[in-house]
Protein backbone atom coordinates (compact mmCIF):
# COMPACT_ATOMS: atom_id res chain seq x y z
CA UNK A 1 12.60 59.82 -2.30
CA UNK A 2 13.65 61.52 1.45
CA UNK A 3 16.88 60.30 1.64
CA UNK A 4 17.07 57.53 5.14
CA UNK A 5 13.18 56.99 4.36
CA UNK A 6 12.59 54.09 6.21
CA UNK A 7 11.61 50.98 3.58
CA UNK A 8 8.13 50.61 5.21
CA UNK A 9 7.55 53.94 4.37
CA UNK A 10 9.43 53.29 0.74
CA UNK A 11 7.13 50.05 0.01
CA UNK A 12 4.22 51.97 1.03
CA UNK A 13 5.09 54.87 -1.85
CA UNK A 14 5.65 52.51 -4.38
CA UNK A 15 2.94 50.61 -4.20
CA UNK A 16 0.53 53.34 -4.19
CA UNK A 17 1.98 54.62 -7.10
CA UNK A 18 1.75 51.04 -8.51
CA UNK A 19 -2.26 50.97 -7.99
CA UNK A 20 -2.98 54.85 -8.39
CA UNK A 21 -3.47 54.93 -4.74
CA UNK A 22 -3.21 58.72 -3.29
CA UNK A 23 -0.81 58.61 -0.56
CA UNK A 24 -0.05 60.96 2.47
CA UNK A 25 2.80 60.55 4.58
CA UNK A 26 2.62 62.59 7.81
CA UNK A 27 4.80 63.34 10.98
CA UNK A 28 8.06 61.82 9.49
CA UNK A 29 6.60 58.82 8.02
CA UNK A 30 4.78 57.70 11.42
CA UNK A 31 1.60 58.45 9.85
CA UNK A 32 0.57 57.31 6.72
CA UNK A 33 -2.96 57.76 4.76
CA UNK A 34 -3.72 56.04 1.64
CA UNK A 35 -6.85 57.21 -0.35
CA UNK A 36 -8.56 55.40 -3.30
CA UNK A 37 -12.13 56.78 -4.60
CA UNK A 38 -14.05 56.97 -0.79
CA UNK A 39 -12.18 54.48 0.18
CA UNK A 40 -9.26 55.50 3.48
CA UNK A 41 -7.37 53.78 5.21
CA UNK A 42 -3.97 54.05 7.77
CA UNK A 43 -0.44 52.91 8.42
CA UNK A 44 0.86 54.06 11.91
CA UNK A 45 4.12 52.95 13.17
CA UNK A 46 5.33 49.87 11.67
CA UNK A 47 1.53 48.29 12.04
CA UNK A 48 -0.10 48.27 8.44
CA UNK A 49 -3.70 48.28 9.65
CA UNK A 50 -4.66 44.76 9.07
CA UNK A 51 -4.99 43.23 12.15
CA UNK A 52 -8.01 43.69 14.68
CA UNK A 53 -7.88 45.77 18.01
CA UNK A 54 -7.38 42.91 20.32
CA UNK A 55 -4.72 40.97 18.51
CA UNK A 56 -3.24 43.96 18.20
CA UNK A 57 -3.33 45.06 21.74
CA UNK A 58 -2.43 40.87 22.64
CA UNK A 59 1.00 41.33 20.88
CA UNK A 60 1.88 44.48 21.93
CA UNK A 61 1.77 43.58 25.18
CA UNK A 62 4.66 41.16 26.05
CA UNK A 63 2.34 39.98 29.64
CA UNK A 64 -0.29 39.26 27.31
CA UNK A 65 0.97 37.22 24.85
CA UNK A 66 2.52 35.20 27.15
CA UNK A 67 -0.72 34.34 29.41
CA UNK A 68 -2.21 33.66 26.08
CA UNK A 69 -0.10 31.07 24.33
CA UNK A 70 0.17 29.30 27.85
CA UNK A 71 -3.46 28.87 28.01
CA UNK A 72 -3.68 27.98 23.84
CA UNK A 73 -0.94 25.19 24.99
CA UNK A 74 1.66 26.66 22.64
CA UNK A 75 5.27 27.01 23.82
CA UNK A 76 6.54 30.05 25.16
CA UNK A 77 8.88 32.24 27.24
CA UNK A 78 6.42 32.89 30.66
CA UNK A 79 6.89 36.99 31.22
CA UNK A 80 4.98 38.78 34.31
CA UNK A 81 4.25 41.83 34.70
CA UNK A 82 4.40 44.83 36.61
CA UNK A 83 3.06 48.48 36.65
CA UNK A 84 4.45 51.28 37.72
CA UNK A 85 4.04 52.94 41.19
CA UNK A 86 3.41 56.23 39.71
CA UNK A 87 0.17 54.63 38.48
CA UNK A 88 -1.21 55.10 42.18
CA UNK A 89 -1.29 53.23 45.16
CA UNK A 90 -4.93 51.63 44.08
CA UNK A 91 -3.39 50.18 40.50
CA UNK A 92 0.14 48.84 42.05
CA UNK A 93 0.53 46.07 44.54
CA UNK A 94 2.22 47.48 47.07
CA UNK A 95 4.42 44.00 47.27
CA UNK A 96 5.62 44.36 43.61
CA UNK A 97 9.09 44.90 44.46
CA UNK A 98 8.88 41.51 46.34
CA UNK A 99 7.57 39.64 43.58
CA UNK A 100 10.18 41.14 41.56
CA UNK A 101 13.05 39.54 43.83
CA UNK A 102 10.95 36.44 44.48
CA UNK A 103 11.16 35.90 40.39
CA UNK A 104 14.95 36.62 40.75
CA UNK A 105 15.62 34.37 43.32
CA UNK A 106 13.67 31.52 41.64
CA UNK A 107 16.05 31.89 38.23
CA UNK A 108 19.07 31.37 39.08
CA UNK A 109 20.57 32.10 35.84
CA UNK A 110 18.83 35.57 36.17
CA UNK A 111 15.81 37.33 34.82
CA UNK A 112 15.22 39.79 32.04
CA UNK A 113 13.45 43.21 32.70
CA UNK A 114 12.25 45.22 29.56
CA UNK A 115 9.30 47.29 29.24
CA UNK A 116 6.03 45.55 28.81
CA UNK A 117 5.18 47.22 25.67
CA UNK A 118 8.15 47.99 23.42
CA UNK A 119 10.25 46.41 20.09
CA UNK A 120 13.76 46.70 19.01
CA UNK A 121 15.29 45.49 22.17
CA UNK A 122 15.77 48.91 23.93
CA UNK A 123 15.63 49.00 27.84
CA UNK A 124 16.16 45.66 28.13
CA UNK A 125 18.22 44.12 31.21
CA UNK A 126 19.85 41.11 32.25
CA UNK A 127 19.87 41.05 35.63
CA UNK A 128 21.52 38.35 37.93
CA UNK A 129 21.70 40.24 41.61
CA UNK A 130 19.29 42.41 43.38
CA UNK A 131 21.42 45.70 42.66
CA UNK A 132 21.31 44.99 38.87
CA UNK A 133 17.61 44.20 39.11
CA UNK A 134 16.58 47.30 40.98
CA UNK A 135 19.11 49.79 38.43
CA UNK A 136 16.70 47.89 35.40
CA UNK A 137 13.47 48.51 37.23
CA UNK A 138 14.72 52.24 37.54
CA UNK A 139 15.93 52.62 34.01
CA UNK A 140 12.82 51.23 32.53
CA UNK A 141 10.19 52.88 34.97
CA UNK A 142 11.71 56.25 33.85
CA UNK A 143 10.30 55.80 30.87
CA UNK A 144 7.57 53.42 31.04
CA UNK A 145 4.27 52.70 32.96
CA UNK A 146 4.80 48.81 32.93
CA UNK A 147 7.29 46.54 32.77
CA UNK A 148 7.65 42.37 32.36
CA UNK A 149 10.20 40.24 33.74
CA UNK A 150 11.04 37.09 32.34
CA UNK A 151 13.63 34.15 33.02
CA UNK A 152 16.70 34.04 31.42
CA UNK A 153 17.23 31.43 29.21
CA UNK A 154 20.15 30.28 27.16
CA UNK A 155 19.05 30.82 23.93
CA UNK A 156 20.62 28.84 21.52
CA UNK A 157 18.86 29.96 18.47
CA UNK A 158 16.37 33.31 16.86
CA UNK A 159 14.52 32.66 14.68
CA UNK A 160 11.67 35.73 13.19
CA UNK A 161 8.86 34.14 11.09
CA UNK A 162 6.65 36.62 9.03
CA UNK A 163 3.18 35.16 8.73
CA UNK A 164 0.70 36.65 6.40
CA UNK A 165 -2.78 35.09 6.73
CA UNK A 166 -0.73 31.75 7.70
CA UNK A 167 1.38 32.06 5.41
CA UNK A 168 5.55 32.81 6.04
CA UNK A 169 6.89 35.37 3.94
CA UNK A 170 10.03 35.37 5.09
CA UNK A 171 11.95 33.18 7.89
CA UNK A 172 15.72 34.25 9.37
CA UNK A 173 17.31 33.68 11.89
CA UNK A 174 19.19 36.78 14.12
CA UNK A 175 22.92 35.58 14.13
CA UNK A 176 24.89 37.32 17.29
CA UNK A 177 28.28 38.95 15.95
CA UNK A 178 30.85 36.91 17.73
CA UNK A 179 35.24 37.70 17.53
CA UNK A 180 37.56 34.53 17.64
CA UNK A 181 40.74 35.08 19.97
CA UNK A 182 44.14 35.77 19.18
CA UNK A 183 46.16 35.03 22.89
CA UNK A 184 46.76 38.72 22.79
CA UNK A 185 43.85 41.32 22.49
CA UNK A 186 40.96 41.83 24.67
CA UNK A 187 37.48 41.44 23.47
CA UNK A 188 37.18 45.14 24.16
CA UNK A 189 39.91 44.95 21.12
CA UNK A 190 38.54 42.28 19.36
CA UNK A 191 35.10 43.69 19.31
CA UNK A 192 36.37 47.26 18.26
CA UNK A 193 38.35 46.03 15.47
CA UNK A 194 36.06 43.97 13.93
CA UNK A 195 32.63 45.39 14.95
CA UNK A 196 33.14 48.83 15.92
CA UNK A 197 28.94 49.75 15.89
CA UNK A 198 28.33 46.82 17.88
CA UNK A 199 28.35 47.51 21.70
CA UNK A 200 29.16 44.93 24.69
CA UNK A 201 26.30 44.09 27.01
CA UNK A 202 25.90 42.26 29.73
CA UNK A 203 29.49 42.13 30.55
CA UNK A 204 31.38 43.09 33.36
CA UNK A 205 34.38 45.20 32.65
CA UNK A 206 36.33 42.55 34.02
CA UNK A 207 35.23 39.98 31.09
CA UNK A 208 35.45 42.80 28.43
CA UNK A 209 39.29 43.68 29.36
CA UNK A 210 40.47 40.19 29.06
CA UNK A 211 42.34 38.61 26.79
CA UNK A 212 40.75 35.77 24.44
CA UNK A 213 42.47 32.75 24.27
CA UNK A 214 43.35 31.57 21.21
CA UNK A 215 40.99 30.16 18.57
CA UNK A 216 38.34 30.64 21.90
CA UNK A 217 34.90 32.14 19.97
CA UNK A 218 32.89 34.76 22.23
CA UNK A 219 29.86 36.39 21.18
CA UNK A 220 29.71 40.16 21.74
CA UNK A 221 26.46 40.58 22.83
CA UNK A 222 23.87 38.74 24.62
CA UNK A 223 20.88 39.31 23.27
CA UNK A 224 19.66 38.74 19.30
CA UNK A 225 18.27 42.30 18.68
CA UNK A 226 18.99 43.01 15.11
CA UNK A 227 19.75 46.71 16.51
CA UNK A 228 22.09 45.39 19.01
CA UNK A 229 24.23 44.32 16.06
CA UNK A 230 22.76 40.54 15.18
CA UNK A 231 22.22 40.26 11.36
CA UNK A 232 19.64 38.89 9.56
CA UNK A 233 20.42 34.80 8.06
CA UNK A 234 17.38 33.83 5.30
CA UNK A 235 16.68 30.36 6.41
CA UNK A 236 16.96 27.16 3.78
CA UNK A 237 13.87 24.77 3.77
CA UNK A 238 14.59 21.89 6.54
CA UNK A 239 13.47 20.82 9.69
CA UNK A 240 13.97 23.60 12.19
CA UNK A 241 12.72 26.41 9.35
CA UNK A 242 9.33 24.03 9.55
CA UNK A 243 9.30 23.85 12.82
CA UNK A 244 9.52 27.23 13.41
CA UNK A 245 7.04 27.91 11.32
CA UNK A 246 4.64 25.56 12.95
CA UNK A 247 5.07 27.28 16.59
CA UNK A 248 4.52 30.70 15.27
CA UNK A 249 1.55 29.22 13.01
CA UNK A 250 0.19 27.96 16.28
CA UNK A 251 0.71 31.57 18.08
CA UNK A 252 -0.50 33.53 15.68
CA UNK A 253 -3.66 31.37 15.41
CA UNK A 254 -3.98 31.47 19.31
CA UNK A 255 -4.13 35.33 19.29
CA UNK A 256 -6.35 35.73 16.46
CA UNK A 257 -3.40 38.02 14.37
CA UNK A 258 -2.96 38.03 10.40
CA UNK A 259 -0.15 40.00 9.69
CA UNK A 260 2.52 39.77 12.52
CA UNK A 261 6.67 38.83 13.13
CA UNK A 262 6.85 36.31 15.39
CA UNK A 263 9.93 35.54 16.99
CA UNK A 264 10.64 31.94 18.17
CA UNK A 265 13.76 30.87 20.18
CA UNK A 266 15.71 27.52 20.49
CA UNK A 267 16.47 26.08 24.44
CA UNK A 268 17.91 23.20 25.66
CA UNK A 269 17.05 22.13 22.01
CA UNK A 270 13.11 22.96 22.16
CA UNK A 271 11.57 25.88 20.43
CA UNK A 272 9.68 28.37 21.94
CA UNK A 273 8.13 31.44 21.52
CA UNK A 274 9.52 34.56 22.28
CA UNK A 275 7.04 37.09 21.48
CA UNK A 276 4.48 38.46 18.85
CA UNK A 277 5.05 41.56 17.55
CA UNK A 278 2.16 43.10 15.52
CA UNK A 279 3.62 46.23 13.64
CA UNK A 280 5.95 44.12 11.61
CA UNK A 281 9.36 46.13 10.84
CA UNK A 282 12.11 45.08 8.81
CA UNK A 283 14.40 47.73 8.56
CA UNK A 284 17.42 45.75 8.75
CA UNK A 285 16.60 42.73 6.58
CA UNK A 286 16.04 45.48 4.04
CA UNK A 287 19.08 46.58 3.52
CA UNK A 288 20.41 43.29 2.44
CA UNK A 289 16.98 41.95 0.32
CA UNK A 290 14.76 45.08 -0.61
CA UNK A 291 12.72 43.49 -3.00
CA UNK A 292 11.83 41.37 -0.59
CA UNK A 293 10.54 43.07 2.02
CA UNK A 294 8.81 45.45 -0.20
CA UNK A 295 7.43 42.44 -1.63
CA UNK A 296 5.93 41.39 1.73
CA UNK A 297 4.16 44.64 2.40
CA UNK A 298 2.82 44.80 -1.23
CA UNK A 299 0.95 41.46 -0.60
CA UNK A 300 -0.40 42.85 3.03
CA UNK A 301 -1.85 45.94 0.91
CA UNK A 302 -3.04 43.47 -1.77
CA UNK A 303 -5.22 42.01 1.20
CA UNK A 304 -6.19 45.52 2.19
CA UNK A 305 -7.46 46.54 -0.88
CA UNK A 306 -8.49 43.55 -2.23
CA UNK A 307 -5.87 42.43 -4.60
């Protein structure tokens, strides 16, 4: 196989070859046709085809979703949002900016600005003044045509269920890497010596060049992205793994989706949701269990072609 293949585009190979399913894989693997007899059908991105238009287009967008649940009565992280002047003066609300700092003013712990349709936590800000606010608006604006803003929250817990049909195929939680102080190194230091690939965010230079008391724990990033350096914890059977699979039972079911990763956060000891994400990637969690996440894309192809 091409070597760095990404495993969704591995799974899909090998069960094709399983079931004598012909298999194309276009533009670097974003593209994928599978043939059997007359019968086509598609894998684009991470999204395996399964779900319908809307609850696609409902999870993708982060606005959405959260509008959704609230109105379903399921628990979630509220996120607004906004479009982006180059849109026109006739699509934009010429007050958006105010809204913007009327949301940051409300939150006093901050807000969070990332684009409004988006995965893998890139472009996303914490921002706790006006300044940072309006360098996140910029950054993400450059690039996208809307963005969402949502409170900040200390979150205490991540949790990503996989939900097949109902069902969880796999439950973890995203567990921040986090250095332990000495009395004598930085957590610049710290962080380099014990998690080089993992970069600070969210901190000031101030906090990043000083030194960690001893035994004092400090997490080195603030957000759970599995790309910002969190890694991947299966969860044991319990109470919180049920109850976070109950809350992203209930979202799924609100937006109509089959085959989705929903991510579900602890705060102040409640859960909530975080957000839906339809094209269901894995990347990381497959380099530690494989068989496993092949596994869960071979029984979302067994519901494609009837398995």
């Amino acid at each position: 196989m091409p070597g760095g293949e990404r495993i969704f585009v591995r799974a899909i190979r090998q069960y094709c070859a399983r079931h004598d399913i012909a298999v194309d894989v276009r533009e670097e693997g974003w593209l994928i046709a599978m043939r059997r007899d007359a019968r086509h059908h598609f894998a684009f991105g991470y999204d395996i085809g399964i779900n319908s238009a809307i609850a696609h287009r409902l999870a993708n967008d982060k606005s959405a979703t959260a509008d959704v649940l609230a109105l379903s009565g399921v628990p979630c992280i509220p996120h607004r949002i906004f479009l982006n002047p180059k849109m026109g003066e006739h699509i934009v609300a010429s007050n958006s900016r105010d809204m913007m700092q009327n949301l940051l003013e409300q939150n006093l712990q901050g807000v969070v600005a990332k684009p409004n349709e988006g995965t893998a936590g890139r472009f996303v800000f914490k921002a706790e003044n006006r300044r940072e606010l309006e360098r996140a608006v910029g950054e993400i604006f450059s690039a996208y045509l809307a963005l969402t803003i949502a409170p900040y929250v200390d979150i205490e817990e991540e949790v990503r269920v996989v939900l097949l049909d109902g069902a969880p195929m796999v439950v973890y939680s995203k567990e921040r890497r986090c250095v332990v102080g000495d009395g004598r190194h930085t957590l610049r230091e710290l962080s380099l010596a014990a998690a080089p690939e993992v970069r600070l965010n969210g901190l000031d230079e101030t906090e990043a060049d000083a030194i960690v008391p001893q035994g004092v724990r400090r997490v080195l990033n603030w957000r759970h992205n599995l790309d910002a350096g969190a890694r991947p914890i299966l969860m044991e059977q319990g109470e919180a793994r049920a109850a976070c699979v109950e809350i992203a039972f209930d979202a799924a079911r609100a937006i109509g989706i089959d085959f989705a990763a929903i991510d579900v956060v602890r705060v102040a000891g409640a859960w909530k949701v975080l957000e839906i994400n339809s094209g269901v990637m894995m990347e990381v969690l497959g380099r530690q269990n494989p068989d496993l996440v092949c596994a869960i894309y071979s029984a979302a192809l067994d519901r494609i072609f009837d398995r």
